[in-house]
PDB file of N, CA and C in Angstrom:
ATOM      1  N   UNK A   1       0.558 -18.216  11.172  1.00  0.00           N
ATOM      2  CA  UNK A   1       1.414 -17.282  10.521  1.00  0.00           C
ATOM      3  C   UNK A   1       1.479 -15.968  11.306  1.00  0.00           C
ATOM      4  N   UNK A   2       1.936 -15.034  10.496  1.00  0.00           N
ATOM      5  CA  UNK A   2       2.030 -13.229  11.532  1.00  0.00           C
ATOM      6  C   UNK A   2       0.368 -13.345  11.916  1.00  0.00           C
ATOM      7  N   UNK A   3      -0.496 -13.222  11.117  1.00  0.00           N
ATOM      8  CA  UNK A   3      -1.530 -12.504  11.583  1.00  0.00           C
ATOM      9  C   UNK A   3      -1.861 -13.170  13.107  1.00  0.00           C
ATOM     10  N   UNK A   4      -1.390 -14.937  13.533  1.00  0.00           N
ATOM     11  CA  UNK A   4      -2.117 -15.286  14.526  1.00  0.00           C
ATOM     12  C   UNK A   4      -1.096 -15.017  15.226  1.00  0.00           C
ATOM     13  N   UNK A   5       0.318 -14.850  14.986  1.00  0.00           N
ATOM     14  CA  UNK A   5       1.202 -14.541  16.107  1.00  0.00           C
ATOM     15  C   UNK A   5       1.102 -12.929  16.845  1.00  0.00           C
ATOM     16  N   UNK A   6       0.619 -12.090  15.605  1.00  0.00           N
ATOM     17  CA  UNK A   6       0.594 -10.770  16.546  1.00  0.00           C
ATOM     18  C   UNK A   6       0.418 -10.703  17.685  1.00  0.00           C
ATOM     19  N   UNK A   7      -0.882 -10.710  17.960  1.00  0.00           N
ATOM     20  CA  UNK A   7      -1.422 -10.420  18.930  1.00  0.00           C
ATOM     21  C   UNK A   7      -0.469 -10.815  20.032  1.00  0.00           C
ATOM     22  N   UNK A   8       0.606 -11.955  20.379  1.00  0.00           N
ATOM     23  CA  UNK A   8       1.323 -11.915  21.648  1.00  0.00           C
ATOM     24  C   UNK A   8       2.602 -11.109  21.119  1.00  0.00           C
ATOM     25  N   UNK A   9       3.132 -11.068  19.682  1.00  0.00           N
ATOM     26  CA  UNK A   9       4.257 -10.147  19.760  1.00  0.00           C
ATOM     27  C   UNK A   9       3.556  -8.276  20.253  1.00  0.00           C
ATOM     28  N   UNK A  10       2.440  -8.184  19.888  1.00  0.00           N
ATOM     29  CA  UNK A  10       2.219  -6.938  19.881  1.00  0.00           C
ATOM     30  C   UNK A  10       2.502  -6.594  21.565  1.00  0.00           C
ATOM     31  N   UNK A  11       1.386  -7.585  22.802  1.00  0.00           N
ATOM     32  CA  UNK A  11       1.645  -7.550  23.637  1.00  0.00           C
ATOM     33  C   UNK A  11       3.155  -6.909  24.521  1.00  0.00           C
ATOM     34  N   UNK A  12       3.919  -8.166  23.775  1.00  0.00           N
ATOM     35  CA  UNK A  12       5.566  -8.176  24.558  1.00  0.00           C
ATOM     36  C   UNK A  12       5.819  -6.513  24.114  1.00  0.00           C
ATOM     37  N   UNK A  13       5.512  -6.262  23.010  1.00  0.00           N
ATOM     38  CA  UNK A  13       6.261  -5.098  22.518  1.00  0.00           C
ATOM     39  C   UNK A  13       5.745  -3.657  23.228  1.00  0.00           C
ATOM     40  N   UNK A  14       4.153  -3.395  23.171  1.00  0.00           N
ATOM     41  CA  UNK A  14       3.701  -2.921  24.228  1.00  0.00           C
ATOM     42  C   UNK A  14       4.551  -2.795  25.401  1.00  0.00           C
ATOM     43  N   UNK A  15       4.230  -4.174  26.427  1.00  0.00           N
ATOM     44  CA  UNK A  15       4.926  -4.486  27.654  1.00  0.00           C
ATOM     45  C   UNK A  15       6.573  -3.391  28.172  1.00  0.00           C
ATOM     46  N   UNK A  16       7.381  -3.518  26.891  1.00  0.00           N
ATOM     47  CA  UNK A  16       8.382  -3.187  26.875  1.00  0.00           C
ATOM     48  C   UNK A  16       8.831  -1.729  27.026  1.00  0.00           C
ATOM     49  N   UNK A  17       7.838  -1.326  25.865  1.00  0.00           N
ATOM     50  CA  UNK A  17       7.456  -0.068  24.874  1.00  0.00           C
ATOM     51  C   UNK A  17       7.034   1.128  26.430  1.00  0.00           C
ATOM     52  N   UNK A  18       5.975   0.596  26.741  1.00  0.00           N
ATOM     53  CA  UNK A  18       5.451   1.324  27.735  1.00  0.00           C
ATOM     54  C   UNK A  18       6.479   1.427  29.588  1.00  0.00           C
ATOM     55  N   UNK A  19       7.740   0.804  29.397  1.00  0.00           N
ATOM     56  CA  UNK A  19       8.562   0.954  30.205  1.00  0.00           C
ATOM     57  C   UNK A  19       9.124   1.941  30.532  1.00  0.00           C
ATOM     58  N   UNK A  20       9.149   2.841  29.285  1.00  0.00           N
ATOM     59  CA  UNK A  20       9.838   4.185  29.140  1.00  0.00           C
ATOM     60  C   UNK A  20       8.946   5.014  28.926  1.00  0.00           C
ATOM     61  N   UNK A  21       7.382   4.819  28.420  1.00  0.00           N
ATOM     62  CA  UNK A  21       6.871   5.843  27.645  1.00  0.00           C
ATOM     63  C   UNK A  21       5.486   5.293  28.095  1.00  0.00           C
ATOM     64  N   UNK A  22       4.398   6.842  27.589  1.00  0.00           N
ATOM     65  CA  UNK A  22       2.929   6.196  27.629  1.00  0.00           C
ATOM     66  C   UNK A  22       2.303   5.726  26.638  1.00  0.00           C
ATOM     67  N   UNK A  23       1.694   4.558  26.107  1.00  0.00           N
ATOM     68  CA  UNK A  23       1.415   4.265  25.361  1.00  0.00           C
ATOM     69  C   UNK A  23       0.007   4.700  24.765  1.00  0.00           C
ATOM     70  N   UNK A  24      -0.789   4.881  25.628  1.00  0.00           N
ATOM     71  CA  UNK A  24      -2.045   5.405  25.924  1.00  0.00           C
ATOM     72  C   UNK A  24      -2.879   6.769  26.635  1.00  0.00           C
ATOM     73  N   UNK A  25      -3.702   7.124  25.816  1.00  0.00           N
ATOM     74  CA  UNK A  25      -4.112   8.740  26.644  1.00  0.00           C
ATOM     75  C   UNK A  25      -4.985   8.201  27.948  1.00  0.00           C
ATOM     76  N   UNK A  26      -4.904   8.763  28.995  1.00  0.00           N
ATOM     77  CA  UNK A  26      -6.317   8.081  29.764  1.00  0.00           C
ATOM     78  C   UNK A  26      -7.905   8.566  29.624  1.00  0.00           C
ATOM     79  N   UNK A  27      -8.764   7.809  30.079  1.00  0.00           N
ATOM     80  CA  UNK A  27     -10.205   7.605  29.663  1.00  0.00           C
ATOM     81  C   UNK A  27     -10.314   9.055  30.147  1.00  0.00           C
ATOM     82  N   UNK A  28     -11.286   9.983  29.364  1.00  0.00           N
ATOM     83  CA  UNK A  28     -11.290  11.433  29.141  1.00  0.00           C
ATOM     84  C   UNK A  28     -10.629  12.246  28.624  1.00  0.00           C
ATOM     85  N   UNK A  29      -9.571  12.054  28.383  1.00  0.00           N
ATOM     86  CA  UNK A  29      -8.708  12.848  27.759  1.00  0.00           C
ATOM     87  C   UNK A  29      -9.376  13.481  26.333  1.00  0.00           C
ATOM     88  N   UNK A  30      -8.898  14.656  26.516  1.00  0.00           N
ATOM     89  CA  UNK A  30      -9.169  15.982  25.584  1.00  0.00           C
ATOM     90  C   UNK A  30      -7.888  16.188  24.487  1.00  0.00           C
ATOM     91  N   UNK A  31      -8.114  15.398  23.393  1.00  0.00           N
ATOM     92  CA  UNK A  31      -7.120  15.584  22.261  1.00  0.00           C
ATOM     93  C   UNK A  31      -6.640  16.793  22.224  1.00  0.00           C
ATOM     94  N   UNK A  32      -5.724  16.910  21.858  1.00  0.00           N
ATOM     95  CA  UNK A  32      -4.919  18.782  21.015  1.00  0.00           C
ATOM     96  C   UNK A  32      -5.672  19.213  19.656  1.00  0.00           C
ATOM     97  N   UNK A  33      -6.673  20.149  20.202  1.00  0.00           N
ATOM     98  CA  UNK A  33      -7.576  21.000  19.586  1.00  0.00           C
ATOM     99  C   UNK A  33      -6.910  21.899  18.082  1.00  0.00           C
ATOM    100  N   UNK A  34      -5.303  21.725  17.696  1.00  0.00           N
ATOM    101  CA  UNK A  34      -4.847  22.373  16.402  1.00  0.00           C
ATOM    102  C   UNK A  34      -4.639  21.383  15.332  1.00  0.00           C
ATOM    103  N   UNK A  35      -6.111  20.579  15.680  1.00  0.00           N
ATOM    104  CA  UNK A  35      -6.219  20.005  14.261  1.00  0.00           C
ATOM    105  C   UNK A  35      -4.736  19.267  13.531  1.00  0.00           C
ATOM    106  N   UNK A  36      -3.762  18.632  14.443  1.00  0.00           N
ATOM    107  CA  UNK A  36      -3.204  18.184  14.318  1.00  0.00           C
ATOM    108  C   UNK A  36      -3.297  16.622  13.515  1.00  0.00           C
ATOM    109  N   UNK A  37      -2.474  15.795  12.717  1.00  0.00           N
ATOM    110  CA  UNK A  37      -3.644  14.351  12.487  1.00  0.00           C
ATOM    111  C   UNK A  37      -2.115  13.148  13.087  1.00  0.00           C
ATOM    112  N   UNK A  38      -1.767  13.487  14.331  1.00  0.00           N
ATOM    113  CA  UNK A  38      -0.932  12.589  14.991  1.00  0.00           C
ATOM    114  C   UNK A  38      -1.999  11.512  15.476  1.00  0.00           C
ATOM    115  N   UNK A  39      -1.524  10.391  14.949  1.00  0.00           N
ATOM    116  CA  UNK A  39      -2.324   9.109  15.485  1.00  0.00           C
ATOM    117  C   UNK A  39      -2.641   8.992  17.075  1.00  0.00           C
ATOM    118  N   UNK A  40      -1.106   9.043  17.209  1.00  0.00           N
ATOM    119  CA  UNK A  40      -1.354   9.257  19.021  1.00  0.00           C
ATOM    120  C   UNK A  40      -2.327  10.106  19.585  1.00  0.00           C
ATOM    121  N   UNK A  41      -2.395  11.414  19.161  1.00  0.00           N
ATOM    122  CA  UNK A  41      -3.068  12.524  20.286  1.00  0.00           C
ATOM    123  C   UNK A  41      -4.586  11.573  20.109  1.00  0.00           C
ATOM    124  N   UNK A  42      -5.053  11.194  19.185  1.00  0.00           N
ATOM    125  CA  UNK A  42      -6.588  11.097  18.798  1.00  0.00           C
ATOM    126  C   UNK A  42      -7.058  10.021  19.340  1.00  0.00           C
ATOM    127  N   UNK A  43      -6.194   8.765  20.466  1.00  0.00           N
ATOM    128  CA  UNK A  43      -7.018   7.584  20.798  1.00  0.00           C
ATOM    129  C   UNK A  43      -6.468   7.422  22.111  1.00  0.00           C
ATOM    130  N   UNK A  44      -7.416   6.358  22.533  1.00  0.00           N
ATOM    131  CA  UNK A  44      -7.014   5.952  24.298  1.00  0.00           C
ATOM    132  C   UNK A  44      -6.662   4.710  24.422  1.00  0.00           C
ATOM    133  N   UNK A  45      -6.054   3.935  23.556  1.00  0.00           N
ATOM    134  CA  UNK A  45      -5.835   2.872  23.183  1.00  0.00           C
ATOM    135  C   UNK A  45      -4.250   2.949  22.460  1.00  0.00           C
ATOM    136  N   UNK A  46      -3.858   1.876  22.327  1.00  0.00           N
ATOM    137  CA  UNK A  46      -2.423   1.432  21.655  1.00  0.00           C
ATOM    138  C   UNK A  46      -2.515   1.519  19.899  1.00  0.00           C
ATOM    139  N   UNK A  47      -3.583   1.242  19.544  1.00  0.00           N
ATOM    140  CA  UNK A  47      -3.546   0.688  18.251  1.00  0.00           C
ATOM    141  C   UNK A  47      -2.913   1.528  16.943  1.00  0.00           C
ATOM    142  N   UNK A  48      -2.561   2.914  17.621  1.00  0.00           N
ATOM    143  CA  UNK A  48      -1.939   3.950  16.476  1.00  0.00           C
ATOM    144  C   UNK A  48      -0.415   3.296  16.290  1.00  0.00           C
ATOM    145  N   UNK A  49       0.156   2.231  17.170  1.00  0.00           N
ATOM    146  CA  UNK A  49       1.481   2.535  17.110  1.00  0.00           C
ATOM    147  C   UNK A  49       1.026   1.072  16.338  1.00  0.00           C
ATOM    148  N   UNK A  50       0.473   0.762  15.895  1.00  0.00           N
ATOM    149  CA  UNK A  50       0.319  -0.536  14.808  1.00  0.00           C
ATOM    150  C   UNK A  50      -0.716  -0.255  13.530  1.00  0.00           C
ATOM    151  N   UNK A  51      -0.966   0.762  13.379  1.00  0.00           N
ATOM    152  CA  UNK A  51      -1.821   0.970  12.325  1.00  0.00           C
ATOM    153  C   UNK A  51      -1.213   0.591  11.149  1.00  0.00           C
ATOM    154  N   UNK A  52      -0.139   0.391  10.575  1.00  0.00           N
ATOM    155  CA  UNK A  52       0.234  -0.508   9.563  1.00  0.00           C
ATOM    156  C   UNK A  52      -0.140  -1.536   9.612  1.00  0.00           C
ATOM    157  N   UNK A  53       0.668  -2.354  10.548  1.00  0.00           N
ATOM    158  CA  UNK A  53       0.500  -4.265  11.199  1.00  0.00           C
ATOM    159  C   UNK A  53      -1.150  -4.323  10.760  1.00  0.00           C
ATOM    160  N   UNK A  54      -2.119  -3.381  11.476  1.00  0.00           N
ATOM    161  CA  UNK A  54      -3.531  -3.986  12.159  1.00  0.00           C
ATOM    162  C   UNK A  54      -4.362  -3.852  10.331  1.00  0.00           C
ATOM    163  N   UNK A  55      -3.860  -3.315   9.492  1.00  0.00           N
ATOM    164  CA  UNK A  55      -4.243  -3.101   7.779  1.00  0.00           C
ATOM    165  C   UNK A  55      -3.802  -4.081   7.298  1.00  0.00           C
ATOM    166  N   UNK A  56      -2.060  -4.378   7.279  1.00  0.00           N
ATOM    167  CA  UNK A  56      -1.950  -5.446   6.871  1.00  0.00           C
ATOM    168  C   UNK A  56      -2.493  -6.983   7.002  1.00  0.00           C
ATOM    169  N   UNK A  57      -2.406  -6.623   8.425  1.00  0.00           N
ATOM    170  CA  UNK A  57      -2.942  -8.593   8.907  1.00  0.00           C
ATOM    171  C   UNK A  57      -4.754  -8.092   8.189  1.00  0.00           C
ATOM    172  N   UNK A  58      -5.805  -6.804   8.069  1.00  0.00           N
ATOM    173  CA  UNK A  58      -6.814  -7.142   7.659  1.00  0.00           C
ATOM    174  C   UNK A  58      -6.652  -7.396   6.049  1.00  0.00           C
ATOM    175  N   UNK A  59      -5.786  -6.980   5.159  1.00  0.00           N
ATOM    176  CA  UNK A  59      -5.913  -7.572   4.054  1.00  0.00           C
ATOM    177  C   UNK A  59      -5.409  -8.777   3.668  1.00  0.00           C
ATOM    178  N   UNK A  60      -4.497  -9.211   4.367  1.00  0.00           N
ATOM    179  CA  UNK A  60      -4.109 -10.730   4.335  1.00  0.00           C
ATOM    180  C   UNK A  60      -5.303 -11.907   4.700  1.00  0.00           C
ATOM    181  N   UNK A  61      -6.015 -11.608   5.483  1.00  0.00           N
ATOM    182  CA  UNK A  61      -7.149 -12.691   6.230  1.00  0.00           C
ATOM    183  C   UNK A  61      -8.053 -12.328   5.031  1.00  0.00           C
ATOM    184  N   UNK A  62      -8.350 -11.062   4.504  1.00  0.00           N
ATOM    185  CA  UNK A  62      -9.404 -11.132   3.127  1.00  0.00           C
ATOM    186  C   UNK A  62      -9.111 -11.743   2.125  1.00  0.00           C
ATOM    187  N   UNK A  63      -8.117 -11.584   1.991  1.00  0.00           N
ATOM    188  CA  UNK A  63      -7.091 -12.170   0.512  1.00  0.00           C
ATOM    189  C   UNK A  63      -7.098 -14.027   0.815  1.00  0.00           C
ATOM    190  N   UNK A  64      -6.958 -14.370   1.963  1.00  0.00           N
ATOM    191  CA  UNK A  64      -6.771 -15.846   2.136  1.00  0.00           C
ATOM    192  C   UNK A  64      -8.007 -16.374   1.977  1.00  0.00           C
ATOM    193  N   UNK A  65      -9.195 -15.286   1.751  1.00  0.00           N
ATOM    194  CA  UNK A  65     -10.637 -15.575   1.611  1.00  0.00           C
ATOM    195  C   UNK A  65     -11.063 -16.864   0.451  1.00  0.00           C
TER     196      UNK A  65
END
């Protein structure tokens, strides 16, 4: 179902996503210090631009418990 397909749609979308744009801060990076709560500034990783998806697919896999 979605939860096992993500992971390659997330990929492609990434792939795409990051054609135009950065998806990621690089390793060290110093967040924006005005206490801002933008998902982006705060990680070095992709996963802010799925923080819905990555909640949903975890309550679906609990629920199928």
């Amino acid at each position: 179902m979605f939860q096992k397909a993500f992971p390659e749609l997330r990929k492609q979308y990434e792939d795409v996503f990051s054609q135009t744009r950065f998806i990621s801060n690089p390793e060290g990076y110093i967040p924006d210090q005005n206490n801002d709560p933008m998902l982006a500034s705060g990680t070095i990783h992709s996963d802010w631009m799925h923080v819905f998806e990555l909640a949903m697919n975890t309550r679906i896999l609990k629920w199928g418990e």
